[in-house]
PDB file of N, CA and C in Angstrom:
ATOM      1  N   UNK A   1       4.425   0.281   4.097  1.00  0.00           N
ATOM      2  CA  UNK A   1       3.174   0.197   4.831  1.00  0.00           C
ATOM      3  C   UNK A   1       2.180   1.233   4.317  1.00  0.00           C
ATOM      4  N   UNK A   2       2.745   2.153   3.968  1.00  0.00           N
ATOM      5  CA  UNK A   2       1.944   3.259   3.660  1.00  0.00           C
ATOM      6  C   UNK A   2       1.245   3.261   2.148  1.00  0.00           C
ATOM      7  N   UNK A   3       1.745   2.391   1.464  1.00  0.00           N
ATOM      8  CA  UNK A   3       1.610   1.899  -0.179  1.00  0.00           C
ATOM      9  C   UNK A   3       0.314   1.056  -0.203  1.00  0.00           C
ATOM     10  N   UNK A   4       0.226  -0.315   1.294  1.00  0.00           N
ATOM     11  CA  UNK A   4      -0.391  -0.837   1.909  1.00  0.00           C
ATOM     12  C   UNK A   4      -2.251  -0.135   1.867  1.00  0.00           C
ATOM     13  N   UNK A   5      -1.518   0.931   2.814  1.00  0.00           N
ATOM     14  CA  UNK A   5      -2.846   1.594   2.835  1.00  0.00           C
ATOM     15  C   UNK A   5      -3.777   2.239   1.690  1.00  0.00           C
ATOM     16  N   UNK A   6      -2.728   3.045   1.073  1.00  0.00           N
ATOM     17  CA  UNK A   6      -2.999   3.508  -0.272  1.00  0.00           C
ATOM     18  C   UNK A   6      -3.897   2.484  -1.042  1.00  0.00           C
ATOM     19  N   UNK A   7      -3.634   1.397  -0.882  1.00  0.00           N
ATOM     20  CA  UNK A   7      -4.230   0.271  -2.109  1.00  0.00           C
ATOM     21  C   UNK A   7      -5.517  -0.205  -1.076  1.00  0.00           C
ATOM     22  N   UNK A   8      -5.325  -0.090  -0.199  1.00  0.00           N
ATOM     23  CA  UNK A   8      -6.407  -0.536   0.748  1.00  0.00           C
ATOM     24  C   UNK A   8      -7.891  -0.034   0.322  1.00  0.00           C
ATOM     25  N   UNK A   9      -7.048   1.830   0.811  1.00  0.00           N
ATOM     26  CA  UNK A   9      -8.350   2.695   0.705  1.00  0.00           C
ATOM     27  C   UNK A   9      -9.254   2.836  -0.457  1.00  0.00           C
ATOM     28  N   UNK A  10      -7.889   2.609  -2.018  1.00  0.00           N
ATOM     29  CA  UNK A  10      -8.516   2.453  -3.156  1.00  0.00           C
ATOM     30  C   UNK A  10      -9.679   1.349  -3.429  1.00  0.00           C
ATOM     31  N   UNK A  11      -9.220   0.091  -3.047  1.00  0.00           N
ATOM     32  CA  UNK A  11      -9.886  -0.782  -3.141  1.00  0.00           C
ATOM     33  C   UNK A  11     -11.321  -0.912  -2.462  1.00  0.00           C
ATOM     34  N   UNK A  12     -10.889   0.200  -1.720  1.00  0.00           N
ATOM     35  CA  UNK A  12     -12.435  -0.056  -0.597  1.00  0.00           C
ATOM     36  C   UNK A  12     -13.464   0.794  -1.175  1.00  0.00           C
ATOM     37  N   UNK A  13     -13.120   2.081  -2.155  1.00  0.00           N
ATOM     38  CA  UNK A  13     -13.900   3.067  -2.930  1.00  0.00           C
ATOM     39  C   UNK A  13     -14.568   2.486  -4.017  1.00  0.00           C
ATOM     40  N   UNK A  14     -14.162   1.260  -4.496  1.00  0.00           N
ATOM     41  CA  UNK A  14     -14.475   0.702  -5.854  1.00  0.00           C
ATOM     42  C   UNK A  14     -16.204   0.860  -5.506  1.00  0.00           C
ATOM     43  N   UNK A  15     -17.139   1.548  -6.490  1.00  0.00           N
ATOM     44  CA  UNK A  15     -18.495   0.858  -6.393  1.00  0.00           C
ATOM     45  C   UNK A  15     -19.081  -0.150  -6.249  1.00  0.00           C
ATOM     46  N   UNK A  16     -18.550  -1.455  -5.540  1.00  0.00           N
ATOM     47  CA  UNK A  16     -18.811  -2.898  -5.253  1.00  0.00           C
ATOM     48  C   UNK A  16     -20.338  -2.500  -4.045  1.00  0.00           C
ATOM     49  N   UNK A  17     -21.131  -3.258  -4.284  1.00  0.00           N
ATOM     50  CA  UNK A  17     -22.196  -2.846  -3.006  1.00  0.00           C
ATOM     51  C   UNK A  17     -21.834  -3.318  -1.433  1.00  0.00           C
ATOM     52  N   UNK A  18     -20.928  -3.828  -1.400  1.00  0.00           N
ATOM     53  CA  UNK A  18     -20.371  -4.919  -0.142  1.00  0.00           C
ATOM     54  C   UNK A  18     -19.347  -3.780   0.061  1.00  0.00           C
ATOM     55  N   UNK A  19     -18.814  -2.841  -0.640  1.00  0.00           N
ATOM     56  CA  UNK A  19     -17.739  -2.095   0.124  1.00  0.00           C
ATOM     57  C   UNK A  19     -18.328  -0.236   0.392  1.00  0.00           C
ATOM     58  N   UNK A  20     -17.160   0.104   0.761  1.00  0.00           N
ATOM     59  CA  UNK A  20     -17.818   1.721   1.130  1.00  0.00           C
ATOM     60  C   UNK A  20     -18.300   2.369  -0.499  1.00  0.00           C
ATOM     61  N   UNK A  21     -17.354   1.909  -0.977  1.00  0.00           N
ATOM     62  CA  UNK A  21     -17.964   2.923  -2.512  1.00  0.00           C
ATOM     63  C   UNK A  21     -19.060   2.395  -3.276  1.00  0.00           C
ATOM     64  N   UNK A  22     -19.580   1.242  -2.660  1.00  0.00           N
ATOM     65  CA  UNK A  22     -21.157   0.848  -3.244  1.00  0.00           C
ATOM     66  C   UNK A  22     -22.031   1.797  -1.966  1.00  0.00           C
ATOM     67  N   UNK A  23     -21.783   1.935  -1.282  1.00  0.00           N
ATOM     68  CA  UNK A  23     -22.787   2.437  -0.407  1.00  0.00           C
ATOM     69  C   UNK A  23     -22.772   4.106  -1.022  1.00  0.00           C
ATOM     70  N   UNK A  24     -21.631   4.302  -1.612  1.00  0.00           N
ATOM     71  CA  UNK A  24     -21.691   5.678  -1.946  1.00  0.00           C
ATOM     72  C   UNK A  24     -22.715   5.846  -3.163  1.00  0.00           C
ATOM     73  N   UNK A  25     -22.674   4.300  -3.807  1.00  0.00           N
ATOM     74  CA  UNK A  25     -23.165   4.668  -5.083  1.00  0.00           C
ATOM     75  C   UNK A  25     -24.300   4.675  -4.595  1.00  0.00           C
ATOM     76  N   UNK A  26     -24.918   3.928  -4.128  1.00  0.00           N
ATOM     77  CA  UNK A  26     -26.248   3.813  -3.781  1.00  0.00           C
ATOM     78  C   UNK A  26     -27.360   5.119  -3.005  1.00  0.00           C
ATOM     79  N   UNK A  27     -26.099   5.761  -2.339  1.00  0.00           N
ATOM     80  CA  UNK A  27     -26.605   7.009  -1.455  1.00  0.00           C
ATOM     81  C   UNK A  27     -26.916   7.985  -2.908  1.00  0.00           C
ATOM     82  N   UNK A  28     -25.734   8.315  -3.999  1.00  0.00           N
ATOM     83  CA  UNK A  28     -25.580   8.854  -5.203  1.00  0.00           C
ATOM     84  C   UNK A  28     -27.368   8.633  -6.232  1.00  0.00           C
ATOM     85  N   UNK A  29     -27.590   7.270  -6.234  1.00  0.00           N
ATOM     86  CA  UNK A  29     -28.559   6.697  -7.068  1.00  0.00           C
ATOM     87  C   UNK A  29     -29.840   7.481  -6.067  1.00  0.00           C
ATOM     88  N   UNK A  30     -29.805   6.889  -4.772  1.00  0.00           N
ATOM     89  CA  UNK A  30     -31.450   8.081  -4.074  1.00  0.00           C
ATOM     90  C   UNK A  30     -31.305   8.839  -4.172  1.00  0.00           C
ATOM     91  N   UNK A  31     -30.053  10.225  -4.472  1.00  0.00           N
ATOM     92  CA  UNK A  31     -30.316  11.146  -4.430  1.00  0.00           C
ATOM     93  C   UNK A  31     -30.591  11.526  -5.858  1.00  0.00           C
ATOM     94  N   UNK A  32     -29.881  11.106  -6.834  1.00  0.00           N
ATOM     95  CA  UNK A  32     -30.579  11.183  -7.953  1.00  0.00           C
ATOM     96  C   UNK A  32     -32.076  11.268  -8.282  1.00  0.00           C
ATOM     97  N   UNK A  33     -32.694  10.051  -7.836  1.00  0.00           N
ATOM     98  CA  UNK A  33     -33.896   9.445  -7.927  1.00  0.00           C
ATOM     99  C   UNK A  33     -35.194  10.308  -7.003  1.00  0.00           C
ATOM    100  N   UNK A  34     -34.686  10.495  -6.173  1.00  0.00           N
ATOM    101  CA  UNK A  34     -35.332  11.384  -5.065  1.00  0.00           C
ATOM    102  C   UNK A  34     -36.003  10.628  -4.135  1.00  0.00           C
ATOM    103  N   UNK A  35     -35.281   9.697  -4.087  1.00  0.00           N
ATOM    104  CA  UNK A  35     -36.173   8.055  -2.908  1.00  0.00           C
ATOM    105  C   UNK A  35     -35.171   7.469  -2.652  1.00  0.00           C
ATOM    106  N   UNK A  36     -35.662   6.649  -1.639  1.00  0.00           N
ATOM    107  CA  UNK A  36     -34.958   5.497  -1.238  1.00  0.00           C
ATOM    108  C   UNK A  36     -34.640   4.152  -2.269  1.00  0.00           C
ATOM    109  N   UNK A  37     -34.035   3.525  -1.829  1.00  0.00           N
ATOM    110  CA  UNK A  37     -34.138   2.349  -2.484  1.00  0.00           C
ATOM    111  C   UNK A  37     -34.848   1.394  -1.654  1.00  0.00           C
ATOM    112  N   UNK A  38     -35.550   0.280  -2.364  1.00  0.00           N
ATOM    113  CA  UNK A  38     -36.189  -0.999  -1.324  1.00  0.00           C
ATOM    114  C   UNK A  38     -35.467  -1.830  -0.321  1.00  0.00           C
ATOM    115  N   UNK A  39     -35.068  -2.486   0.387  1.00  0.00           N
ATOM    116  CA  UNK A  39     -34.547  -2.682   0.998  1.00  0.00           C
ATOM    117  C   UNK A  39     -34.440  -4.653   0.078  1.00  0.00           C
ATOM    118  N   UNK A  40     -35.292  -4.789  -0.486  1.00  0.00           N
ATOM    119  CA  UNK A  40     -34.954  -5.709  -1.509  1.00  0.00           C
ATOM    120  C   UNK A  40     -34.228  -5.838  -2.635  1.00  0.00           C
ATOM    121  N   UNK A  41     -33.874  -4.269  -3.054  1.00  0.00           N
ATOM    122  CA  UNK A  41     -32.892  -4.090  -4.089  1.00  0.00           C
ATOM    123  C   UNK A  41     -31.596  -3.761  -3.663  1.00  0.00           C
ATOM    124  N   UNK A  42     -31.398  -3.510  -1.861  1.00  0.00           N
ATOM    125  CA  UNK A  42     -30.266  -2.952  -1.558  1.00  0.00           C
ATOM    126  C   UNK A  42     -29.621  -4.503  -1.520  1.00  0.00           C
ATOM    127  N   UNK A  43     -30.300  -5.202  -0.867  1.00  0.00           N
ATOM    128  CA  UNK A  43     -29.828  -6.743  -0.806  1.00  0.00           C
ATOM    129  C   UNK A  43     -29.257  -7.291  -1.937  1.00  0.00           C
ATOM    130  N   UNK A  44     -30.366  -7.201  -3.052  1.00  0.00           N
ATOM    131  CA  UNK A  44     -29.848  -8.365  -4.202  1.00  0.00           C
ATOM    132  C   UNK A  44     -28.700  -7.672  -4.261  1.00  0.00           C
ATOM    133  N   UNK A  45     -28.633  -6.166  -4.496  1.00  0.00           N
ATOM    134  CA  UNK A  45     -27.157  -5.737  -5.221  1.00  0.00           C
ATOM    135  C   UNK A  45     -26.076  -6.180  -4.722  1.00  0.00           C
ATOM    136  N   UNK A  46     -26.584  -6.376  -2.970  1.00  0.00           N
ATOM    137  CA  UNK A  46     -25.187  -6.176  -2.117  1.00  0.00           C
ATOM    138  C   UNK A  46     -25.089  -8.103  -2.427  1.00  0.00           C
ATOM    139  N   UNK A  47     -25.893  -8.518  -2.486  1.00  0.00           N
ATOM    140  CA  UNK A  47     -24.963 -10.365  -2.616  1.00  0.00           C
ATOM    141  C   UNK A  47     -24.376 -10.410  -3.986  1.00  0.00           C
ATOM    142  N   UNK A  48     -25.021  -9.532  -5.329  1.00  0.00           N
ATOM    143  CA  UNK A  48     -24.605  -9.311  -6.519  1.00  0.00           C
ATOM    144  C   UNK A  48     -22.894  -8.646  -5.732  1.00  0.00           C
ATOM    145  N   UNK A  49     -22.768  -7.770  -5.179  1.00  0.00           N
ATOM    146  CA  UNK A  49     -21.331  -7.093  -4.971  1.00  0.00           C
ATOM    147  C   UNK A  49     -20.621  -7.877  -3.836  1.00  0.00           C
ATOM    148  N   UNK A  50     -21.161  -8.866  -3.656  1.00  0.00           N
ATOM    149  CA  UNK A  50     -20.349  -9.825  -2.680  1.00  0.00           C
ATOM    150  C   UNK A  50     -19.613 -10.981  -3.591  1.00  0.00           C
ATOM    151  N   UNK A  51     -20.688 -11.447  -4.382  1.00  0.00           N
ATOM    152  CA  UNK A  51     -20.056 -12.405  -5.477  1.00  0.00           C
ATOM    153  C   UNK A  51     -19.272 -11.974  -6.446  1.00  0.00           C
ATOM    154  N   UNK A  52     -19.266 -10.441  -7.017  1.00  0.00           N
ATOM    155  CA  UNK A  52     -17.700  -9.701  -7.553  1.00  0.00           C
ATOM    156  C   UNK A  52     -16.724  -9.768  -6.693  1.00  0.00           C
ATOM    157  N   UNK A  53     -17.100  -9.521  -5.275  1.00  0.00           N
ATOM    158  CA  UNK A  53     -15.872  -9.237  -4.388  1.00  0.00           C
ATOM    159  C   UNK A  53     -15.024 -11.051  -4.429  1.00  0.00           C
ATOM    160  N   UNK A  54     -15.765 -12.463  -4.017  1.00  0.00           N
ATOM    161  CA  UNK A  54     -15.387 -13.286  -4.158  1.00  0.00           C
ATOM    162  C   UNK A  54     -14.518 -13.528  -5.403  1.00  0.00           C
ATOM    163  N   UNK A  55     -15.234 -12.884  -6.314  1.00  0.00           N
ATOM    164  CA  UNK A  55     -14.307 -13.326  -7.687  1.00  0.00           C
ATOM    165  C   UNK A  55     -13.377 -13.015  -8.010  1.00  0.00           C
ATOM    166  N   UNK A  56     -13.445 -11.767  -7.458  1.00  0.00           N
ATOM    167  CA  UNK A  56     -12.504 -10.859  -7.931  1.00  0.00           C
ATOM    168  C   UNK A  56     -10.655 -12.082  -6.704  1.00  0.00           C
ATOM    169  N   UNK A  57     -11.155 -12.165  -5.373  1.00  0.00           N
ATOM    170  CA  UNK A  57     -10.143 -12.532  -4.977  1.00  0.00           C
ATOM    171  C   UNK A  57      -9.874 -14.220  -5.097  1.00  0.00           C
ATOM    172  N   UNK A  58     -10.692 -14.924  -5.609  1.00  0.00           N
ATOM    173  CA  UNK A  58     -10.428 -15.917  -6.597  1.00  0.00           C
ATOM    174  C   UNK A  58      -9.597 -16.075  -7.692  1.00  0.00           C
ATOM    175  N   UNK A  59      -9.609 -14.963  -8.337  1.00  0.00           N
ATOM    176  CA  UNK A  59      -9.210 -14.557  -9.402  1.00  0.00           C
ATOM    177  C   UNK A  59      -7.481 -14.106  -9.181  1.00  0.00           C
ATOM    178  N   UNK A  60      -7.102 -13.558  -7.826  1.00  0.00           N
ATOM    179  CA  UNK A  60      -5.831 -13.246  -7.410  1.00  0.00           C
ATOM    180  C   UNK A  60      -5.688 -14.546  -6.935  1.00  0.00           C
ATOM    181  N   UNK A  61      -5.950 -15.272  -6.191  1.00  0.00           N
ATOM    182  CA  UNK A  61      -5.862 -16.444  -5.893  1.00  0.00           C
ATOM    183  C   UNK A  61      -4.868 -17.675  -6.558  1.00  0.00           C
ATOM    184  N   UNK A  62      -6.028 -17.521  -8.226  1.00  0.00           N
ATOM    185  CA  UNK A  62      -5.552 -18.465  -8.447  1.00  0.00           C
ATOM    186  C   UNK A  62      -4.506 -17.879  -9.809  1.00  0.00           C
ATOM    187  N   UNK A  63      -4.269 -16.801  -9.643  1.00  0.00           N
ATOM    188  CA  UNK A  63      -3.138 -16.022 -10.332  1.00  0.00           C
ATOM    189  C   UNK A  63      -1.923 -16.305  -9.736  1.00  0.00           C
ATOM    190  N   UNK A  64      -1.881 -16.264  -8.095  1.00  0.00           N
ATOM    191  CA  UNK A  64      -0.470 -16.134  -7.608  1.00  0.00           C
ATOM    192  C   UNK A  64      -0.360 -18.130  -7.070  1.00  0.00           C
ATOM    193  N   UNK A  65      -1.002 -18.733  -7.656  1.00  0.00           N
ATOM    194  CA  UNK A  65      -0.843 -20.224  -7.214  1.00  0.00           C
ATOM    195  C   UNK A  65      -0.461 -20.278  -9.219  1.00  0.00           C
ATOM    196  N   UNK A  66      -0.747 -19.927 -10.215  1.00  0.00           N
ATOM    197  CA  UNK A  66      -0.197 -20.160 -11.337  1.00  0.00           C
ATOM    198  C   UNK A  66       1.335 -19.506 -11.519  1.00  0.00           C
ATOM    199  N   UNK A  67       1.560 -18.626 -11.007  1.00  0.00           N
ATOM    200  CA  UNK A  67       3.407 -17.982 -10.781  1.00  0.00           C
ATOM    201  C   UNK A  67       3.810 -18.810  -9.788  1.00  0.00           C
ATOM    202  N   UNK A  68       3.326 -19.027  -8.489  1.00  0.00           N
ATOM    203  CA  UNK A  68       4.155 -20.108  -7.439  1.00  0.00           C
ATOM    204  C   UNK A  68       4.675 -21.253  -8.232  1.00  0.00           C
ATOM    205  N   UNK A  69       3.738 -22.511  -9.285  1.00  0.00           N
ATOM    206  CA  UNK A  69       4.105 -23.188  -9.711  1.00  0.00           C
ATOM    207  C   UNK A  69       4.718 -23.350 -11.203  1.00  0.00           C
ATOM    208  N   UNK A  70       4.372 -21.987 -11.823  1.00  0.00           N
ATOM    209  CA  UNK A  70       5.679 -21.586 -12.889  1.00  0.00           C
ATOM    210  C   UNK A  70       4.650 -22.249 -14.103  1.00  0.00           C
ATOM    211  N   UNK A  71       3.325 -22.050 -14.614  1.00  0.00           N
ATOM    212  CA  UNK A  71       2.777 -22.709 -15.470  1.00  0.00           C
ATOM    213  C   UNK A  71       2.890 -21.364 -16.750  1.00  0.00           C
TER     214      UNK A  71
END
């Protein structure tokens, strides 16, 4: 269970904009910048980091349906 979590928390740090470690990046990028970001660029990124996140578990998806049926 605890291995569980471990992979959890990792996964949730990744810079994806849809998870905590895109929000980090993004906090990282204004402070760099010395501004905010638009609230039009926080969007595109975050449906841009929603459609990695889809792919990404598409991608496990249809990995563990190619070992189930032994191709």
């Amino acid at each position: 269970m605890a291995l569980f979590s471990v992979n959890l928390a990792i996964l949730n740090l990744l810079p994806i904009p849809v998870l905590d470690g895109g929000h980090l990046a993004f906090l990282l990028i204004e402070v760099y910048r010395g501004k905010e970001l638009s609230f039009e660029t926080r969007m595109r990124w975050s449906q841009v980091g929603f459609l990695i996140l889809i792919g990404i578990m598409v991608l496990a998806l249809s990995n563990d349906f190619v070992r189930l049926l032994g191709f």
